[in-house]
C-alpha atoms as a PDB file:
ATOM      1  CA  UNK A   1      79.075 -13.070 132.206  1.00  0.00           C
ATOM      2  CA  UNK A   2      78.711 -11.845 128.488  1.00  0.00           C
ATOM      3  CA  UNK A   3      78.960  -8.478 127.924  1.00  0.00           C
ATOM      4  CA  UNK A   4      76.106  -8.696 125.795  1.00  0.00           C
ATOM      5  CA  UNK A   5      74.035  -9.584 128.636  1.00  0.00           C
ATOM      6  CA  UNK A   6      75.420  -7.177 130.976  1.00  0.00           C
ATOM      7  CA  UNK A   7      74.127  -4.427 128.413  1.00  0.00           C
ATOM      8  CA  UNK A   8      70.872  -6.123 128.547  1.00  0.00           C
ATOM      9  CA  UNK A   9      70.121  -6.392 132.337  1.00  0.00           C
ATOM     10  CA  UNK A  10      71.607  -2.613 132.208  1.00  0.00           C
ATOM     11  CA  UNK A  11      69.118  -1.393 129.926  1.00  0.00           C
ATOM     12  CA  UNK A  12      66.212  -3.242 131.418  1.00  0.00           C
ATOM     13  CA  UNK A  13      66.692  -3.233 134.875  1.00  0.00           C
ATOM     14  CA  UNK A  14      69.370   0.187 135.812  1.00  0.00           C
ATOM     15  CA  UNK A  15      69.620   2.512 133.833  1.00  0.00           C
ATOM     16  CA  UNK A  16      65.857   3.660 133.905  1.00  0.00           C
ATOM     17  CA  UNK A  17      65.949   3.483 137.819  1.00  0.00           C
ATOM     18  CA  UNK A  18      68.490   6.396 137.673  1.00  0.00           C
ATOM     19  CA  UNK A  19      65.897   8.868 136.146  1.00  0.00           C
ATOM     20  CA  UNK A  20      62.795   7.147 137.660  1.00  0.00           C
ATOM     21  CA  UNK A  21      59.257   9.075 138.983  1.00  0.00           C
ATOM     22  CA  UNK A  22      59.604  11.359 135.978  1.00  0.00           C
ATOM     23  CA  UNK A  23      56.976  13.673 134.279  1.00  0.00           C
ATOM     24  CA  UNK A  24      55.244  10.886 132.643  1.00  0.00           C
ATOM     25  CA  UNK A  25      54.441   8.840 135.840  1.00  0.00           C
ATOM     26  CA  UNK A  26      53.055  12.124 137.563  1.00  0.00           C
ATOM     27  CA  UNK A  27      50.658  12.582 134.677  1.00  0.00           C
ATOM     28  CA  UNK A  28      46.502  12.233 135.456  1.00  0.00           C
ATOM     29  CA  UNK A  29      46.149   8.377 134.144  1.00  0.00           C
ATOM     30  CA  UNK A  30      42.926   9.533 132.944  1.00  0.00           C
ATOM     31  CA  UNK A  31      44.451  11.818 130.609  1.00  0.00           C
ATOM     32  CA  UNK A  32      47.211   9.639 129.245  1.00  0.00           C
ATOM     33  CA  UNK A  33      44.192   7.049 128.745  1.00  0.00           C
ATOM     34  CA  UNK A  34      42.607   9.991 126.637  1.00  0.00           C
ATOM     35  CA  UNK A  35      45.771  10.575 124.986  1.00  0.00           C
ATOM     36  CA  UNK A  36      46.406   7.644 124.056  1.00  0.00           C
ATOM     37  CA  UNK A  37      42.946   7.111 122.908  1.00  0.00           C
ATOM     38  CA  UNK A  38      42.361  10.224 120.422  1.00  0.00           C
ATOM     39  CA  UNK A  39      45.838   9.631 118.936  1.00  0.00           C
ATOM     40  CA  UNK A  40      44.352   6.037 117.997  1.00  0.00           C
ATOM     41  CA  UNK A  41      41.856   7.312 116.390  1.00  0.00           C
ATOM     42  CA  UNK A  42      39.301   5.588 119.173  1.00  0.00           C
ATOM     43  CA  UNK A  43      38.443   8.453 121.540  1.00  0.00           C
ATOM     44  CA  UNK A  44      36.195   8.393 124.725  1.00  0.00           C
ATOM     45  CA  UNK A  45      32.798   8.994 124.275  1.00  0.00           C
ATOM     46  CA  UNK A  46      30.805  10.908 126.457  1.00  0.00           C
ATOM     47  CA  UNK A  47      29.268   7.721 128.214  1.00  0.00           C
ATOM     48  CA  UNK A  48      32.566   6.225 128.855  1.00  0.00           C
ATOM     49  CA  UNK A  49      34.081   9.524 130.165  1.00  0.00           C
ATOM     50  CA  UNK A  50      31.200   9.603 132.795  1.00  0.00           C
ATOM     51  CA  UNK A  51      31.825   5.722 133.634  1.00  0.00           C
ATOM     52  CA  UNK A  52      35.616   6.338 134.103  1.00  0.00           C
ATOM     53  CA  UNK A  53      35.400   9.233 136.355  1.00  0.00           C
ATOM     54  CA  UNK A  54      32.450   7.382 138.568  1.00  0.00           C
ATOM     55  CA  UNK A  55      35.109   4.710 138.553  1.00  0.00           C
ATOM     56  CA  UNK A  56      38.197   6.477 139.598  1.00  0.00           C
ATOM     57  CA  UNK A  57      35.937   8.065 142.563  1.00  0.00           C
ATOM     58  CA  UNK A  58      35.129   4.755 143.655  1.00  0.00           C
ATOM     59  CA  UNK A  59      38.643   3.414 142.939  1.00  0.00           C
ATOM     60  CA  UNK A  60      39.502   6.599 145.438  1.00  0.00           C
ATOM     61  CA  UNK A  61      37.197   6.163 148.411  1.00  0.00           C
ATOM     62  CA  UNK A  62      38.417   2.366 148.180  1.00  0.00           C
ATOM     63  CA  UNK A  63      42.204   3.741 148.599  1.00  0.00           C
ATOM     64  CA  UNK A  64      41.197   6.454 151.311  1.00  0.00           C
ATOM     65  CA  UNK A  65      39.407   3.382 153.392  1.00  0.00           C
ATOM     66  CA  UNK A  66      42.617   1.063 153.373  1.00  0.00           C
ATOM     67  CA  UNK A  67      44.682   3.665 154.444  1.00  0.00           C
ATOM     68  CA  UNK A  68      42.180   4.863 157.688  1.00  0.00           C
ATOM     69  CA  UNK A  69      42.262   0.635 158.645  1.00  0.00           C
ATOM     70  CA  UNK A  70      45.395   0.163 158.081  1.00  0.00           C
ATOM     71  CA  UNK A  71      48.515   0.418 160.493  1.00  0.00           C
ATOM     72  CA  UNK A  72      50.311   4.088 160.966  1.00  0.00           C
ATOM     73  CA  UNK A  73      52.683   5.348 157.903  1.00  0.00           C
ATOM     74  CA  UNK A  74      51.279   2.289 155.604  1.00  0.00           C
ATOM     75  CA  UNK A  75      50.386   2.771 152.254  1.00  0.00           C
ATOM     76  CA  UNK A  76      48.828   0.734 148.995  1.00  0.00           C
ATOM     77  CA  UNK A  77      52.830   1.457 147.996  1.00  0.00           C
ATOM     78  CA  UNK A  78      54.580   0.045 150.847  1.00  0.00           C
ATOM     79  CA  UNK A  79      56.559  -2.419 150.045  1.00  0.00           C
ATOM     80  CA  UNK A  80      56.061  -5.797 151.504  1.00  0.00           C
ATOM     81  CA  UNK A  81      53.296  -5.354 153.344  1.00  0.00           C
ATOM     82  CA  UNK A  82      50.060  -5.788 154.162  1.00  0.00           C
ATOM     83  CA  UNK A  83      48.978  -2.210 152.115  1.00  0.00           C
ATOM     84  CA  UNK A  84      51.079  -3.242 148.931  1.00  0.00           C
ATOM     85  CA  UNK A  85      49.433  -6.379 148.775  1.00  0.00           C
ATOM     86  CA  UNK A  86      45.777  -5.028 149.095  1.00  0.00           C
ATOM     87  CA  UNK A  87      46.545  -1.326 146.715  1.00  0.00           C
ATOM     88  CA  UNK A  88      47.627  -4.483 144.034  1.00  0.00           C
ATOM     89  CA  UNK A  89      44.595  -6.073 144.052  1.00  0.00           C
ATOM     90  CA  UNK A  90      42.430  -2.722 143.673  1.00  0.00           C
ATOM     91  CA  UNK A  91      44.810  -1.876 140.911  1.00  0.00           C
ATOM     92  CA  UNK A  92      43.590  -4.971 139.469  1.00  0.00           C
ATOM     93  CA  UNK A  93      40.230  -4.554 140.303  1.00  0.00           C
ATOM     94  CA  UNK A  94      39.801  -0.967 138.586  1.00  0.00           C
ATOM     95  CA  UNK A  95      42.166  -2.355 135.862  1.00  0.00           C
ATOM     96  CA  UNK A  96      39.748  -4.914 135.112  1.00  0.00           C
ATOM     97  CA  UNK A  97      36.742  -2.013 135.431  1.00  0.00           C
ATOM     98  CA  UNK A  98      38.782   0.023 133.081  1.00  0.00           C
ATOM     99  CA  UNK A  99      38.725  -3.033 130.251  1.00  0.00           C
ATOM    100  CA  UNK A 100      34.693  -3.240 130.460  1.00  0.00           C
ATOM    101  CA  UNK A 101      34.138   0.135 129.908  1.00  0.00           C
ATOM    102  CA  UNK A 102      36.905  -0.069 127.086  1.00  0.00           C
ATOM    103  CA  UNK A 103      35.986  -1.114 123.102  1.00  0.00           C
ATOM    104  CA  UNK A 104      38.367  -4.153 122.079  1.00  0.00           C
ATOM    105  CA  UNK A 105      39.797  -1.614 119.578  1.00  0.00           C
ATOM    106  CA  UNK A 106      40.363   0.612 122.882  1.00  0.00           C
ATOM    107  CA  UNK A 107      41.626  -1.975 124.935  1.00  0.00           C
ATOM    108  CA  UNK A 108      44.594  -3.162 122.608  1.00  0.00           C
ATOM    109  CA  UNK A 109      45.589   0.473 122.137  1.00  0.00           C
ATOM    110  CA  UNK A 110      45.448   1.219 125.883  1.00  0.00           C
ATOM    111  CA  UNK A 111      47.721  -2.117 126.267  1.00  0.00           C
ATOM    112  CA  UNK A 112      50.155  -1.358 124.122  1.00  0.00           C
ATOM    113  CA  UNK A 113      50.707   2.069 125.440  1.00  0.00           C
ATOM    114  CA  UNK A 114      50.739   0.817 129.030  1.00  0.00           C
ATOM    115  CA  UNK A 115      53.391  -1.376 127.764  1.00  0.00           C
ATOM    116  CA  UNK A 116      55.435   1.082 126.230  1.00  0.00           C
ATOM    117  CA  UNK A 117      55.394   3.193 129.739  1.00  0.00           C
ATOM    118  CA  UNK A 118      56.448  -0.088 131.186  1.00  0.00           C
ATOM    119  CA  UNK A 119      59.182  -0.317 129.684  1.00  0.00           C
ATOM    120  CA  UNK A 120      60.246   3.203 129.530  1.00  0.00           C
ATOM    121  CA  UNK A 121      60.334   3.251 133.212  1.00  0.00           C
ATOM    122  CA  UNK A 122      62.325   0.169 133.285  1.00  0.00           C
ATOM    123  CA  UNK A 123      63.019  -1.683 137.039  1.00  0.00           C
ATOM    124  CA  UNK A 124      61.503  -5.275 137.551  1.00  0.00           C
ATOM    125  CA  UNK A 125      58.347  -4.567 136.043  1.00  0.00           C
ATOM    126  CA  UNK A 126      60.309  -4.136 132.493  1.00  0.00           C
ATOM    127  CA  UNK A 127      62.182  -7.315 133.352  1.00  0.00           C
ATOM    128  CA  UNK A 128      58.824  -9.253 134.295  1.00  0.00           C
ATOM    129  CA  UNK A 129      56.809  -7.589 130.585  1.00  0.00           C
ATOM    130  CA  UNK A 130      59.738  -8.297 128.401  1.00  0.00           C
ATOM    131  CA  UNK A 131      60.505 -12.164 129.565  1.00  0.00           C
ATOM    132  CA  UNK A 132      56.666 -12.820 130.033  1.00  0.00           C
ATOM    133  CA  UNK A 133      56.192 -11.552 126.271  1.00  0.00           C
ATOM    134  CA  UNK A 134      58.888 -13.925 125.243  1.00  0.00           C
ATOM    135  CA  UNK A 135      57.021 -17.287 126.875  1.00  0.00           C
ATOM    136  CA  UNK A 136      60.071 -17.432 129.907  1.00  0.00           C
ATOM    137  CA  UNK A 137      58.239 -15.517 132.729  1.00  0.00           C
ATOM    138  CA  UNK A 138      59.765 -15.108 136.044  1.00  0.00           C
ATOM    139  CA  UNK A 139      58.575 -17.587 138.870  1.00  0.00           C
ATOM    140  CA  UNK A 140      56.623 -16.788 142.134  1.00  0.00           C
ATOM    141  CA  UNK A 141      60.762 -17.162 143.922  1.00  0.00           C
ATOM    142  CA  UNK A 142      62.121 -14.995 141.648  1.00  0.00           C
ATOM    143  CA  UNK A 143      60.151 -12.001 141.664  1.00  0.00           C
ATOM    144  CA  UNK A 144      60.107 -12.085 145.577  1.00  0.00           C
ATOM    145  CA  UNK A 145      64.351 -12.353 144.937  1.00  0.00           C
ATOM    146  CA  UNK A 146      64.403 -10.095 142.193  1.00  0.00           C
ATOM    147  CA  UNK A 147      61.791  -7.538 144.705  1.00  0.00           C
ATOM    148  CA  UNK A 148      64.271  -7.891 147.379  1.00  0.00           C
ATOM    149  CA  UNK A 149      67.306  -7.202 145.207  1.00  0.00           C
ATOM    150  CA  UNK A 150      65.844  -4.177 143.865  1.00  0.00           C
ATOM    151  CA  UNK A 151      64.294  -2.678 146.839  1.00  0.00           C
ATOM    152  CA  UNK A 152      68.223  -3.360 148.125  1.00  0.00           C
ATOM    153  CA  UNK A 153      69.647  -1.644 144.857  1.00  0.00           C
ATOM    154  CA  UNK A 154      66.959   1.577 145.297  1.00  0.00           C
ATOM    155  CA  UNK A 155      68.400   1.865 149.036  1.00  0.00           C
ATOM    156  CA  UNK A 156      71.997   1.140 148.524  1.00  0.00           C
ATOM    157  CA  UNK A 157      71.788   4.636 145.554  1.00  0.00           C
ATOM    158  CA  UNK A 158      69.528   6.960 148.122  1.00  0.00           C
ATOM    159  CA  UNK A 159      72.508   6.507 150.321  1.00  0.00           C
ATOM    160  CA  UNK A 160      75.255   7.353 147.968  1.00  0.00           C
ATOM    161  CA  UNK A 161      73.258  10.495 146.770  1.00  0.00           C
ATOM    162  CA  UNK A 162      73.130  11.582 150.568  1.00  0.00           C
ATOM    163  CA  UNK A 163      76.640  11.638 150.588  1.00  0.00           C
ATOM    164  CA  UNK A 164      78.195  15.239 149.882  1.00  0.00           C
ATOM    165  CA  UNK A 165      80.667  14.003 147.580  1.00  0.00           C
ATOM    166  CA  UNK A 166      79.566  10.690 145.892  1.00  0.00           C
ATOM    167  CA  UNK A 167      82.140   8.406 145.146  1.00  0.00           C
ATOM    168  CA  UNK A 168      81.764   7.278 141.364  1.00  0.00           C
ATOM    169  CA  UNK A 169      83.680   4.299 142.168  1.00  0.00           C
ATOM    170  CA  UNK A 170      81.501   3.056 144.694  1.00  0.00           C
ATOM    171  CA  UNK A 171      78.471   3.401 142.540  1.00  0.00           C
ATOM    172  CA  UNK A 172      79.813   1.843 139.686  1.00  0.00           C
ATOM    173  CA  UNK A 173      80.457  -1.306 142.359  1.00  0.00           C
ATOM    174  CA  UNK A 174      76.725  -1.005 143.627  1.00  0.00           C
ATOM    175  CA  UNK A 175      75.808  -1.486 139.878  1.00  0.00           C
ATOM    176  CA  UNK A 176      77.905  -4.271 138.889  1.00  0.00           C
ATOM    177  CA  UNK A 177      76.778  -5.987 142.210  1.00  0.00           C
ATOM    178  CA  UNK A 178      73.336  -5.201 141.426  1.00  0.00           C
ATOM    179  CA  UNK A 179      73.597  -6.721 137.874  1.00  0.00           C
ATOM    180  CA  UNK A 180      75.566  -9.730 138.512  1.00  0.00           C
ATOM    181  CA  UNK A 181      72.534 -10.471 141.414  1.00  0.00           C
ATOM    182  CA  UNK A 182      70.314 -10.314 138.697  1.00  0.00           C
ATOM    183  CA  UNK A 183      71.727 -12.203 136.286  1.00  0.00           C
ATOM    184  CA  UNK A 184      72.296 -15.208 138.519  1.00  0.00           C
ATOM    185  CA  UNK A 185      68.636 -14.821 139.762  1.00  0.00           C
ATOM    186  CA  UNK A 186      67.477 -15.496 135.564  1.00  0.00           C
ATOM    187  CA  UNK A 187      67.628 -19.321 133.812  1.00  0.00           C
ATOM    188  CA  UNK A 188      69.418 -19.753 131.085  1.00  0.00           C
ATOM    189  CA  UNK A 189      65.963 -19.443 128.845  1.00  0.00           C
ATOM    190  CA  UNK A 190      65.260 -16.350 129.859  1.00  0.00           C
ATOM    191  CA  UNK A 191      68.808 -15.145 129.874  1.00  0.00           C
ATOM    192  CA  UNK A 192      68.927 -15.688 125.996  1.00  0.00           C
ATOM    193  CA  UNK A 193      65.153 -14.167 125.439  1.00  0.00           C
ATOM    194  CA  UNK A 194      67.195 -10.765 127.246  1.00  0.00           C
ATOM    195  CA  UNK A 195      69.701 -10.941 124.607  1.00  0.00           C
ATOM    196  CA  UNK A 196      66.699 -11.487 121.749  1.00  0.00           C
ATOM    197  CA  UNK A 197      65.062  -8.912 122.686  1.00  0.00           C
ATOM    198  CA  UNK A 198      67.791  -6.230 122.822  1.00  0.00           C
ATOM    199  CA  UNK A 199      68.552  -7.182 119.267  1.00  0.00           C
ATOM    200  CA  UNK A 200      65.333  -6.365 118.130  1.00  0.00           C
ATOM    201  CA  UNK A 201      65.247  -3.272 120.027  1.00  0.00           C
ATOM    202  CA  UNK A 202      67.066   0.091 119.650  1.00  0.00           C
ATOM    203  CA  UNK A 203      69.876   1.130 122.269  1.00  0.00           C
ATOM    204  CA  UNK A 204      68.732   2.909 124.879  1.00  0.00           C
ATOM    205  CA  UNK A 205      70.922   5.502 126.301  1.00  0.00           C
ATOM    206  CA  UNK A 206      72.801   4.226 129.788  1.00  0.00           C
ATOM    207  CA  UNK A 207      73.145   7.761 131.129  1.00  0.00           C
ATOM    208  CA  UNK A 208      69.512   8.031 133.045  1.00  0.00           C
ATOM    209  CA  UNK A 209      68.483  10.736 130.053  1.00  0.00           C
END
């Protein structure tokens, strides 16, 4: 495997998982929409402030009825299931809600900032934005492989961080496992639209800051 494209996969895919759930993702959506908004030069206006709150209420009592149907412990977040499947389509649903109360001007700055979290965040969904931006999107079998390998990946580190003394070693095998999975999992097209876009993209720093 090129180093090149070991970087890549690194970048996209591990490194952001070692710092993950950070300030940013614990942040009121509604104000990073706002944010994002009067930095654009496109604020809210009063009308669409009331629209987006009536919708996140409703987007709420939606959420608090799946969980009262649905089967003890699950969640819209559980993987897998039943509850990941239905919180993705209300995502969609109120992300689709969001767009009509949105300007066009709004809309392509709300986008663009969305994808910049994306990718800050990194994990599959930065691997899915940046090869569906370059025309090679992943197929229906590889994101359920690529799911599986991460969810493995995410559970393999939670038990090296329970150990008391984690074994660097180890952890640098988990990762090299994790990346060759991934690699093998990508076509050769989308393998080279990695390497493009890491060209054309500043180096991020590997060490989860």
């Amino acid at each position: 495997m090129k180093p090149l494209l070991y970087a890549v996969i690194l970048v996209l895919s591990v490194q952001p998982l070692l710092a993950q759930r950070r300030g940013m993702e614990r942040r009121d959506p509604q104000a990073q929409l706002r944010q994002a908004l009067e930095q654009a030069g496109v604020p809210l206006s009063p009308q669409q402030e009331e629209a987006l709150r009536a919708l996140r209420e409703e987007q709420r009592q939606r959420f608090q009825e799946m969980r009262e149907q649905g089967q003890p412990g699950q969640t819209p977040d559980s993987p897998g299931g039943r509850g990941s499947w239905r919180g993705g389509r209300l995502m969609e649903d109120f992300q689709n809600k969001l767009m009509d109360i949105l300007t066009p001007q709004q809309q392509e700055v709300w986008r663009l900032r969305q994808a910049e979290q994306v990718r800050s965040r990194g994990g599959l969904p930065a691997l899915r934005l940046t090869l569906q931006e370059a025309g090679v999107p992943l197929n229906l079998e590889q994101e359920e492989q690529l799911r599986a390998a991460f969810q493995e990946y995410n559970r393999q580190r939670r038990e090296l961080r329970q150990e008391e003394t984690p074994d660097p070693a180890q952890a640098k095998q988990v990762e090299d496992e994790h990346l060759a999975k991934i690699a093998k999992l990508l076509n050769a097209e989308q393998r080279r639209a990695l390497i493009q876009s890491r060209r054309r993209s500043p180096a991020k720093p590997t060490n989860g800051t």
